[in-house]
PDB file of N, CA and C in Angstrom:
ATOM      1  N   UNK A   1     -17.365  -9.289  -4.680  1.00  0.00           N
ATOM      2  CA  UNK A   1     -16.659 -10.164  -5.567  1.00  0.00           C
ATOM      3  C   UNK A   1     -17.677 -10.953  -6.369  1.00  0.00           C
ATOM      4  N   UNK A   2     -17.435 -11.406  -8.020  1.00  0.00           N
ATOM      5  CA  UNK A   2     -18.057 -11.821  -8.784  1.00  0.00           C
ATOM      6  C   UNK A   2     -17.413 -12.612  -8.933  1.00  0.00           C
ATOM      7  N   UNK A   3     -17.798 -14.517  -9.400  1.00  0.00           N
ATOM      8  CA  UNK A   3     -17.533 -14.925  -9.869  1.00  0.00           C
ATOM      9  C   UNK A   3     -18.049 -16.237 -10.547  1.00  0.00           C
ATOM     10  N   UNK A   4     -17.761 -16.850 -11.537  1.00  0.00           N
ATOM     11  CA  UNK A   4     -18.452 -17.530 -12.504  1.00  0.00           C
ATOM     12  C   UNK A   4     -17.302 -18.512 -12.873  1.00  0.00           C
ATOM     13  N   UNK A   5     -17.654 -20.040 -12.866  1.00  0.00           N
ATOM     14  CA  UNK A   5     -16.621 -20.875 -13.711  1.00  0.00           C
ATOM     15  C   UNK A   5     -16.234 -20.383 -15.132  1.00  0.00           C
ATOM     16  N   UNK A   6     -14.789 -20.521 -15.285  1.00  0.00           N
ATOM     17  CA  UNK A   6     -14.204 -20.018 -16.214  1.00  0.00           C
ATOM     18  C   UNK A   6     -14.723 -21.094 -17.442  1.00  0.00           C
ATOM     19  N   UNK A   7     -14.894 -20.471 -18.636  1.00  0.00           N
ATOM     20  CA  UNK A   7     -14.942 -21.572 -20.159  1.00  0.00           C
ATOM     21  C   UNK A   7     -13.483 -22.228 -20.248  1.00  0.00           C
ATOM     22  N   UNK A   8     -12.143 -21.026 -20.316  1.00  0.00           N
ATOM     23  CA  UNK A   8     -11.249 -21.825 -20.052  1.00  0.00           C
ATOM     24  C   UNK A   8     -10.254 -21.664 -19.684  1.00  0.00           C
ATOM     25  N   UNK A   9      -9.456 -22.577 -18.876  1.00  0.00           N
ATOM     26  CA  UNK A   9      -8.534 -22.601 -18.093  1.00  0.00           C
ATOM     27  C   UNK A   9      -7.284 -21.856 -18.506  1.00  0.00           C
ATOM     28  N   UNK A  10      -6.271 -21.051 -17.341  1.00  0.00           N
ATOM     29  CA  UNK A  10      -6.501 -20.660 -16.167  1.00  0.00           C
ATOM     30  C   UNK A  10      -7.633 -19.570 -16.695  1.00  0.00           C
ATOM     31  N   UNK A  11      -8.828 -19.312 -15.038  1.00  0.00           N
ATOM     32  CA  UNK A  11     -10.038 -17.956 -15.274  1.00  0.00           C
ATOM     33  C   UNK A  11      -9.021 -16.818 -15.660  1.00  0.00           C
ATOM     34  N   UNK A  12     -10.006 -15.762 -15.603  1.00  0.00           N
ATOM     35  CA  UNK A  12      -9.441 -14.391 -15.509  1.00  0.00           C
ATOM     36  C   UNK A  12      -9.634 -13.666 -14.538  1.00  0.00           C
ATOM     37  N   UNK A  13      -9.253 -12.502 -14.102  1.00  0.00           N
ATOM     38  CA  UNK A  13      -9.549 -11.799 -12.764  1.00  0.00           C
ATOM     39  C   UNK A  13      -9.135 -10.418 -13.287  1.00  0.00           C
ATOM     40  N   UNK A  14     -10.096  -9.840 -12.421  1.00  0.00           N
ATOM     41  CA  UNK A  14     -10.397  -7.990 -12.947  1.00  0.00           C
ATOM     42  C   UNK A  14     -10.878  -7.238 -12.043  1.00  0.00           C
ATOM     43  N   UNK A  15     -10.259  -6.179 -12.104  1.00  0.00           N
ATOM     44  CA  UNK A  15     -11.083  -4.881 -10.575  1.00  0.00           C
ATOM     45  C   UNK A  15     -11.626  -4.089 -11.334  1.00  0.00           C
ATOM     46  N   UNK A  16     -12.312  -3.506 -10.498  1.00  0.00           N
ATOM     47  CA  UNK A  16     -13.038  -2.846 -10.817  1.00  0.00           C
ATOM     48  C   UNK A  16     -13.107  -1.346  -9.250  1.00  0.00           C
ATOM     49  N   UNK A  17     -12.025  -0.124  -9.676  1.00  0.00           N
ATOM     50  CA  UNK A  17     -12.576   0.217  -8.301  1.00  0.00           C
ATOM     51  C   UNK A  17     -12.326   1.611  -8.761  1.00  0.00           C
ATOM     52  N   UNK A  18     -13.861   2.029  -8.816  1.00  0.00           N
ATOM     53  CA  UNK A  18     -14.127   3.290  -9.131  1.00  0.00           C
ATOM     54  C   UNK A  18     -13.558   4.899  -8.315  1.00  0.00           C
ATOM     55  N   UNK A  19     -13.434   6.044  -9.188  1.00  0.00           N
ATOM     56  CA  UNK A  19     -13.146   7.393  -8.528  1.00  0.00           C
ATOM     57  C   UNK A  19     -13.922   7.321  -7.715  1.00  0.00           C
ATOM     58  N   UNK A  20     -15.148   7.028  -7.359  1.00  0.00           N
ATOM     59  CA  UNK A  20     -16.067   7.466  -6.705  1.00  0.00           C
ATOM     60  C   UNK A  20     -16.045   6.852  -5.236  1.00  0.00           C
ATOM     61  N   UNK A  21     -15.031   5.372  -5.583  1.00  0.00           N
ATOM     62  CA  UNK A  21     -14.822   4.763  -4.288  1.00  0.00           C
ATOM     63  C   UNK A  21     -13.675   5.239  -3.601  1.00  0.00           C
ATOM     64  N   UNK A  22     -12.878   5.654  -4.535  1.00  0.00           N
ATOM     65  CA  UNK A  22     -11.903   6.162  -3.854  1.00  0.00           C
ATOM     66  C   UNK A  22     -11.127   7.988  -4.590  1.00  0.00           C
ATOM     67  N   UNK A  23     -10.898   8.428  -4.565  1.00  0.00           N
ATOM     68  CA  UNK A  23     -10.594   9.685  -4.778  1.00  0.00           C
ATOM     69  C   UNK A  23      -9.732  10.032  -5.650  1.00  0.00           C
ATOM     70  N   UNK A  24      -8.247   9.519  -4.589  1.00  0.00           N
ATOM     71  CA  UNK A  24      -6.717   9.386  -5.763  1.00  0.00           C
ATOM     72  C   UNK A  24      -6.499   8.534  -6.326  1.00  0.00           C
ATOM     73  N   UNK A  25      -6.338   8.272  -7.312  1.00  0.00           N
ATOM     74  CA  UNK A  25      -5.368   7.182  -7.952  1.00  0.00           C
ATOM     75  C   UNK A  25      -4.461   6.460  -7.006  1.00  0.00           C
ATOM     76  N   UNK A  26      -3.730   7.422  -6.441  1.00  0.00           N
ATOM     77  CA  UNK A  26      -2.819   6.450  -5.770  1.00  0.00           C
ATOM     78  C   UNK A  26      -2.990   5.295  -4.754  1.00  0.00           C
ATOM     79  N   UNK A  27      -4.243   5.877  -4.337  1.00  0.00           N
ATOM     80  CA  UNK A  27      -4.411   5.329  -3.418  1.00  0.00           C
ATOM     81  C   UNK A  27      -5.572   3.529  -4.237  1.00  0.00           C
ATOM     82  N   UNK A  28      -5.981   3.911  -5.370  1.00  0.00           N
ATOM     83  CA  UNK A  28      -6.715   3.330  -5.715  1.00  0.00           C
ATOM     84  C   UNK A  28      -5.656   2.125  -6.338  1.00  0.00           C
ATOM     85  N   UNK A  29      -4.850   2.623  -6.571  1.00  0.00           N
ATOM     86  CA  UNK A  29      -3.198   1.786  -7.176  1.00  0.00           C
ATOM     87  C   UNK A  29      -3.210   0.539  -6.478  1.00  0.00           C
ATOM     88  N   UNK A  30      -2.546   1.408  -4.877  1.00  0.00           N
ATOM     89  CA  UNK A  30      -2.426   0.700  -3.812  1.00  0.00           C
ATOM     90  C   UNK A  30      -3.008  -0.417  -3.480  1.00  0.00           C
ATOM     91  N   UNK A  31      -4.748  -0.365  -3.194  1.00  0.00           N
ATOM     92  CA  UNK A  31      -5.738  -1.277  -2.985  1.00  0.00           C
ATOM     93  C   UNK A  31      -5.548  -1.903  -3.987  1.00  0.00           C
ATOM     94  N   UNK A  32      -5.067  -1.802  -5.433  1.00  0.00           N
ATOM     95  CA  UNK A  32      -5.362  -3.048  -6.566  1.00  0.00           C
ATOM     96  C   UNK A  32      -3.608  -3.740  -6.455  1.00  0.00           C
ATOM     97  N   UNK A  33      -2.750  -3.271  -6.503  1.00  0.00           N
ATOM     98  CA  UNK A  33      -1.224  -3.838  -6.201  1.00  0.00           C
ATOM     99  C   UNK A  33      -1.917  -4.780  -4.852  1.00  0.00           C
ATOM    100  N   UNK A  34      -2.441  -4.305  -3.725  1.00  0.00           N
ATOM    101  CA  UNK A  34      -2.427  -5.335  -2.774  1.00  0.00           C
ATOM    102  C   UNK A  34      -3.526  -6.368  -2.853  1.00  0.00           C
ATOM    103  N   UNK A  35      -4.713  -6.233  -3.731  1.00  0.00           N
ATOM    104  CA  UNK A  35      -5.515  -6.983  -4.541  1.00  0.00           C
ATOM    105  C   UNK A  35      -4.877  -8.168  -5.217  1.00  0.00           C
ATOM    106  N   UNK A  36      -4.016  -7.695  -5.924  1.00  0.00           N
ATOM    107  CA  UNK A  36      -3.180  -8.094  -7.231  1.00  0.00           C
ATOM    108  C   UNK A  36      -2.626  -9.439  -6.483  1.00  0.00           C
ATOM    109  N   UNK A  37      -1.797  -9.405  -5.433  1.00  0.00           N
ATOM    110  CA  UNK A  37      -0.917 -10.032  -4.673  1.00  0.00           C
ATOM    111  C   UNK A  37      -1.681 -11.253  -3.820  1.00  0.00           C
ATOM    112  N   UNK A  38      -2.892 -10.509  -3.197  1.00  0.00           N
ATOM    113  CA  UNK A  38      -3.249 -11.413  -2.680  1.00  0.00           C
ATOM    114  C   UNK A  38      -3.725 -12.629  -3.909  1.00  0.00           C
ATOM    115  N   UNK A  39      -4.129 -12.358  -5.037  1.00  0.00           N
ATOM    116  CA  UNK A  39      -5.323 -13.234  -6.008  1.00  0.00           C
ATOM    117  C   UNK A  39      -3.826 -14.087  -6.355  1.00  0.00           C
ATOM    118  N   UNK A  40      -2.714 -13.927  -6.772  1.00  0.00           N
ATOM    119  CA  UNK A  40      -1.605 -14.197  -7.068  1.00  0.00           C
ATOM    120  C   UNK A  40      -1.106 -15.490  -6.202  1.00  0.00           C
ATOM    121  N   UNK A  41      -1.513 -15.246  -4.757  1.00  0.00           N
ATOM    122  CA  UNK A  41      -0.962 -16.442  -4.122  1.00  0.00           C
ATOM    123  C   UNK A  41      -2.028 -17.446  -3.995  1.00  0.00           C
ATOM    124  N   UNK A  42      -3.192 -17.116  -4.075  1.00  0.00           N
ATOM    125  CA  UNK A  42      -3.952 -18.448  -4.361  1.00  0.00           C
ATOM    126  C   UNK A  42      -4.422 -18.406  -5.590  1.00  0.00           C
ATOM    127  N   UNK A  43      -4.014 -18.130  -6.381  1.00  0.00           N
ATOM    128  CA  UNK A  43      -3.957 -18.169  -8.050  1.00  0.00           C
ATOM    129  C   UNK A  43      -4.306 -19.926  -8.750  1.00  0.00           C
ATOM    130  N   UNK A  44      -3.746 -21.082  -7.915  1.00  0.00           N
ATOM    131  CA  UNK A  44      -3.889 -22.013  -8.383  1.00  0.00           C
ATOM    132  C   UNK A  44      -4.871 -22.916  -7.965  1.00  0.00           C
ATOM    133  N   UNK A  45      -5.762 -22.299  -7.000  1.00  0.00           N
ATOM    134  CA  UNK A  45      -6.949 -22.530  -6.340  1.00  0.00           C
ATOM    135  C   UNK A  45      -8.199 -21.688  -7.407  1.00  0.00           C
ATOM    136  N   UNK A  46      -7.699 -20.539  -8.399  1.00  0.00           N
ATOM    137  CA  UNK A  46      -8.397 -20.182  -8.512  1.00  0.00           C
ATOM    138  C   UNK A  46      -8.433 -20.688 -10.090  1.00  0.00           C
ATOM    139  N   UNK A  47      -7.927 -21.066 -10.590  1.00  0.00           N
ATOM    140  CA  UNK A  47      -7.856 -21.280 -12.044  1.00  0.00           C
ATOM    141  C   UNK A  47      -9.090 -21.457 -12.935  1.00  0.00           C
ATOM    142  N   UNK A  48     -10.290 -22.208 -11.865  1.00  0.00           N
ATOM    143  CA  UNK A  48     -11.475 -22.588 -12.717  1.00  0.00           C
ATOM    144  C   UNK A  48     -12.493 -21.573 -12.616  1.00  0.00           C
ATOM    145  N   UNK A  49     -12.289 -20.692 -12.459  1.00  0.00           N
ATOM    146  CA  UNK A  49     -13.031 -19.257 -11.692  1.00  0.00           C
ATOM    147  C   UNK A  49     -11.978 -17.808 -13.305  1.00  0.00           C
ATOM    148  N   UNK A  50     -13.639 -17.133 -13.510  1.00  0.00           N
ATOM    149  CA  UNK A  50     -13.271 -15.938 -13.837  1.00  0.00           C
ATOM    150  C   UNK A  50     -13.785 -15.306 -12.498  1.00  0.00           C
ATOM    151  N   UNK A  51     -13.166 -13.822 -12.136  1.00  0.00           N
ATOM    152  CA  UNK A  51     -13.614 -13.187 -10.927  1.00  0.00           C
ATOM    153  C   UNK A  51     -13.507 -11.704 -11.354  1.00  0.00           C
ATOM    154  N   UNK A  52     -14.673 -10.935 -10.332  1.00  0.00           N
ATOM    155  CA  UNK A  52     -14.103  -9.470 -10.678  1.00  0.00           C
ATOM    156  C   UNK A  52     -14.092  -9.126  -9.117  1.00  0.00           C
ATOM    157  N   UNK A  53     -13.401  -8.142  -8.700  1.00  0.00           N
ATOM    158  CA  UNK A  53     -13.229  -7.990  -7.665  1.00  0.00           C
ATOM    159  C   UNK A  53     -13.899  -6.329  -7.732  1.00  0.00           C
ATOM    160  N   UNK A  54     -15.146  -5.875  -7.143  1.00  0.00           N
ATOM    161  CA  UNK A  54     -15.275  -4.684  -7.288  1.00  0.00           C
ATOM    162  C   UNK A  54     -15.427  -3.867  -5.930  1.00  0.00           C
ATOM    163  N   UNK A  55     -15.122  -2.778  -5.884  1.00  0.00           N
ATOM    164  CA  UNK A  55     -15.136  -1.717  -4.843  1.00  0.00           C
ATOM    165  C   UNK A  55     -16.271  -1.499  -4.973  1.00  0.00           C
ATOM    166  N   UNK A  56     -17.435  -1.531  -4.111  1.00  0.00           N
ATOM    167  CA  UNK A  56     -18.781  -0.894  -4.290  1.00  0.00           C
ATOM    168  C   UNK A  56     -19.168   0.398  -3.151  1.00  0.00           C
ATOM    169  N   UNK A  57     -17.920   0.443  -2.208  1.00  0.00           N
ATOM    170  CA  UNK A  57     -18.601   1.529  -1.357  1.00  0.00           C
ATOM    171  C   UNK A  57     -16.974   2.508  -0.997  1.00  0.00           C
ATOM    172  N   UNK A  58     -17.362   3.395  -0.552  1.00  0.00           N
ATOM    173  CA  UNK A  58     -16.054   4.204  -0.362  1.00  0.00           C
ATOM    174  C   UNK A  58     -15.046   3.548   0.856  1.00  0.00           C
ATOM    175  N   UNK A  59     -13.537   3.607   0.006  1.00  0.00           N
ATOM    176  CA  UNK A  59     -12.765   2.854   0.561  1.00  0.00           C
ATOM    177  C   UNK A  59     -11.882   4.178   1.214  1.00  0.00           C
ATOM    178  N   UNK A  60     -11.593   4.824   2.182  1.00  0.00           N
ATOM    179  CA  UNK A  60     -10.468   5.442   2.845  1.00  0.00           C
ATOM    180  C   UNK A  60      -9.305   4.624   3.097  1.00  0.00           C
ATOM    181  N   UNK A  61      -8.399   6.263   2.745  1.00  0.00           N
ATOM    182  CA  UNK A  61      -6.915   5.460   2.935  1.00  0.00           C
ATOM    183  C   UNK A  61      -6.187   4.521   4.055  1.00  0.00           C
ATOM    184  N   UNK A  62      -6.829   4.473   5.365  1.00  0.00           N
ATOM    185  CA  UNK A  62      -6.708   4.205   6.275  1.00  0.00           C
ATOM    186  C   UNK A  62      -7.380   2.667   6.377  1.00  0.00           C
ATOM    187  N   UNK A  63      -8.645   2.522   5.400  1.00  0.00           N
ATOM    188  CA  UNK A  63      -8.984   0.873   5.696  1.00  0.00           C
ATOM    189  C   UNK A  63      -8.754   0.692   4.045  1.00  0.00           C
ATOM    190  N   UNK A  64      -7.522   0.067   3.963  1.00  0.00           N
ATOM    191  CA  UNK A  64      -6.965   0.006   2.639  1.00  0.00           C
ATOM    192  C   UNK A  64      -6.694  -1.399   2.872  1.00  0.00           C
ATOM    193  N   UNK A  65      -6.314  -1.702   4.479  1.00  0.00           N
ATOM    194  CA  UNK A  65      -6.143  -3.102   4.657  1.00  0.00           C
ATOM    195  C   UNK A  65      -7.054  -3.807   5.313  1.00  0.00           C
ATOM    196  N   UNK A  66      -8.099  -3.423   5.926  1.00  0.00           N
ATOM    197  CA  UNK A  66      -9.073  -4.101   5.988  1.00  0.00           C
ATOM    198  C   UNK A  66     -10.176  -4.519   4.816  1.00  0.00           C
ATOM    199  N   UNK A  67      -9.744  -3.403   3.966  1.00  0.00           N
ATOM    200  CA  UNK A  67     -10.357  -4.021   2.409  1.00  0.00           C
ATOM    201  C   UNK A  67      -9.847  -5.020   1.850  1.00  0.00           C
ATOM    202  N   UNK A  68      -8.526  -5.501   2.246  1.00  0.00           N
ATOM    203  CA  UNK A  68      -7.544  -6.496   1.087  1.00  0.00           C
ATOM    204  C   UNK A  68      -8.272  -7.567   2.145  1.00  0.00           C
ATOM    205  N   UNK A  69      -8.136  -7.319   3.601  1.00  0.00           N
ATOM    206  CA  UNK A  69      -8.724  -8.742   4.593  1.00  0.00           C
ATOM    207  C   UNK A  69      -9.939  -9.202   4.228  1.00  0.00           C
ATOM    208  N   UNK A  70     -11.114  -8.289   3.897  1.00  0.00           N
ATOM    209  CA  UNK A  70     -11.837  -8.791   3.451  1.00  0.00           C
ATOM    210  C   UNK A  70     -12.161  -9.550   2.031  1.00  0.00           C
ATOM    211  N   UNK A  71     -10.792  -8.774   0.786  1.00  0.00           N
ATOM    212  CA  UNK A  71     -11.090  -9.805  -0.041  1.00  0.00           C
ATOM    213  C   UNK A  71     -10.319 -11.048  -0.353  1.00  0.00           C
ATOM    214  N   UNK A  72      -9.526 -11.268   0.671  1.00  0.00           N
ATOM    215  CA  UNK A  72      -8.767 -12.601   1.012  1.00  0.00           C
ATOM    216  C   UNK A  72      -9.709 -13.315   1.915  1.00  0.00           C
ATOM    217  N   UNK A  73     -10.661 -12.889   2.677  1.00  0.00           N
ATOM    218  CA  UNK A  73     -11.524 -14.024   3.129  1.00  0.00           C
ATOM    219  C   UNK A  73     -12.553 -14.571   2.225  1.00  0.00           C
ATOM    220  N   UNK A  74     -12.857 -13.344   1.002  1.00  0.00           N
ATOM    221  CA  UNK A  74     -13.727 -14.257   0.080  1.00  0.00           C
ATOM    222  C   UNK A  74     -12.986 -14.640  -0.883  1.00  0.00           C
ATOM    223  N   UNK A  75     -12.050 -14.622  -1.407  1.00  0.00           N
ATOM    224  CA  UNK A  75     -11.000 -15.391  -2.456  1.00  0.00           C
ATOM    225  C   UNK A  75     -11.226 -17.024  -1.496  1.00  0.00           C
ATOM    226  N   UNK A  76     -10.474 -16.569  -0.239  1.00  0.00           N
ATOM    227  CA  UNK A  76     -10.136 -17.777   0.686  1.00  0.00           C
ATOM    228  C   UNK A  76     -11.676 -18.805   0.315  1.00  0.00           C
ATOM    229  N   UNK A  77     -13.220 -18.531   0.316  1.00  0.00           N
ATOM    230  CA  UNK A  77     -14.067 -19.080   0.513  1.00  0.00           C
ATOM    231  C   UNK A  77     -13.956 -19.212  -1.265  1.00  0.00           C
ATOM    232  N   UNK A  78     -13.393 -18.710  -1.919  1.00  0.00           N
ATOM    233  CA  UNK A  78     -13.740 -19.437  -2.999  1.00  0.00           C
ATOM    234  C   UNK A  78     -13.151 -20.594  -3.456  1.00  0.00           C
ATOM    235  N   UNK A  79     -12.016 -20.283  -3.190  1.00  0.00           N
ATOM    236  CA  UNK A  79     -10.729 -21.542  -3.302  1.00  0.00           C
ATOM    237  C   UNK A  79     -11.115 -22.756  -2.598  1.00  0.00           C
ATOM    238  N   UNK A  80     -11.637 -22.335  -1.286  1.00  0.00           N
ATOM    239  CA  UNK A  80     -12.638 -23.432  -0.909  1.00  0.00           C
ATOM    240  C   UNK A  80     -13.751 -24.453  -1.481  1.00  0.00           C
ATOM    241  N   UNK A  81     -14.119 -23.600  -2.303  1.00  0.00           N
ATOM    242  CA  UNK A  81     -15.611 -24.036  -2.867  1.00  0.00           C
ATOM    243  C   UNK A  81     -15.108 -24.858  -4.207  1.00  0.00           C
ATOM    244  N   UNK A  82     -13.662 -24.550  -4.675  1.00  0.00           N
ATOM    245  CA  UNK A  82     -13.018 -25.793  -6.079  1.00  0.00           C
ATOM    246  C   UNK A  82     -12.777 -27.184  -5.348  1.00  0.00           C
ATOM    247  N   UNK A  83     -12.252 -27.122  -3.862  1.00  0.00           N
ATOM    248  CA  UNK A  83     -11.761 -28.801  -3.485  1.00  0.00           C
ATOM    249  C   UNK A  83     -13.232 -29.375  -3.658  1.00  0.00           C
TER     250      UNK A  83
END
């Protein structure tokens, strides 16, 4: 995860998750719909933040949710880092 104070309010947020990390589309869907959702509920923690959220290593269909856990613990530490 990338991120940088936004110029201006609310940031922006963007994935980034390559064929190479993952294979199908669908499955690459999946991981960004459950991406999507998580950034959504702490959305107002995140407002002063642009972010990119990128896949850098191969994601299987099977840890699709240990990928979203991990990027809800660093969303979580960022939302942290605005109080």
């Amino acid at each position: 995860m990338i991120a940088v104070r936004a110029s201006e309010a609310p940031g922006r947020v963007g994935y980034v998750i390559g064929r190479k990390s993952m294979r199908l589309a669908v499955d690459r869907n999946r991981l960004r719909r459950r991406l999507r959702e998580r950034v959504r509920v702490a959305r107002p923690a995140l407002a002063d933040w642009d972010v990119i959220v990128r896949v850098r290593r191969t994601v299987l269909r099977r840890d699709i949710a240990a990928a979203v856990d991990e990027a809800t613990l660093l969303i979580g530490r960022l939302a942290g880092a605005t109080r």
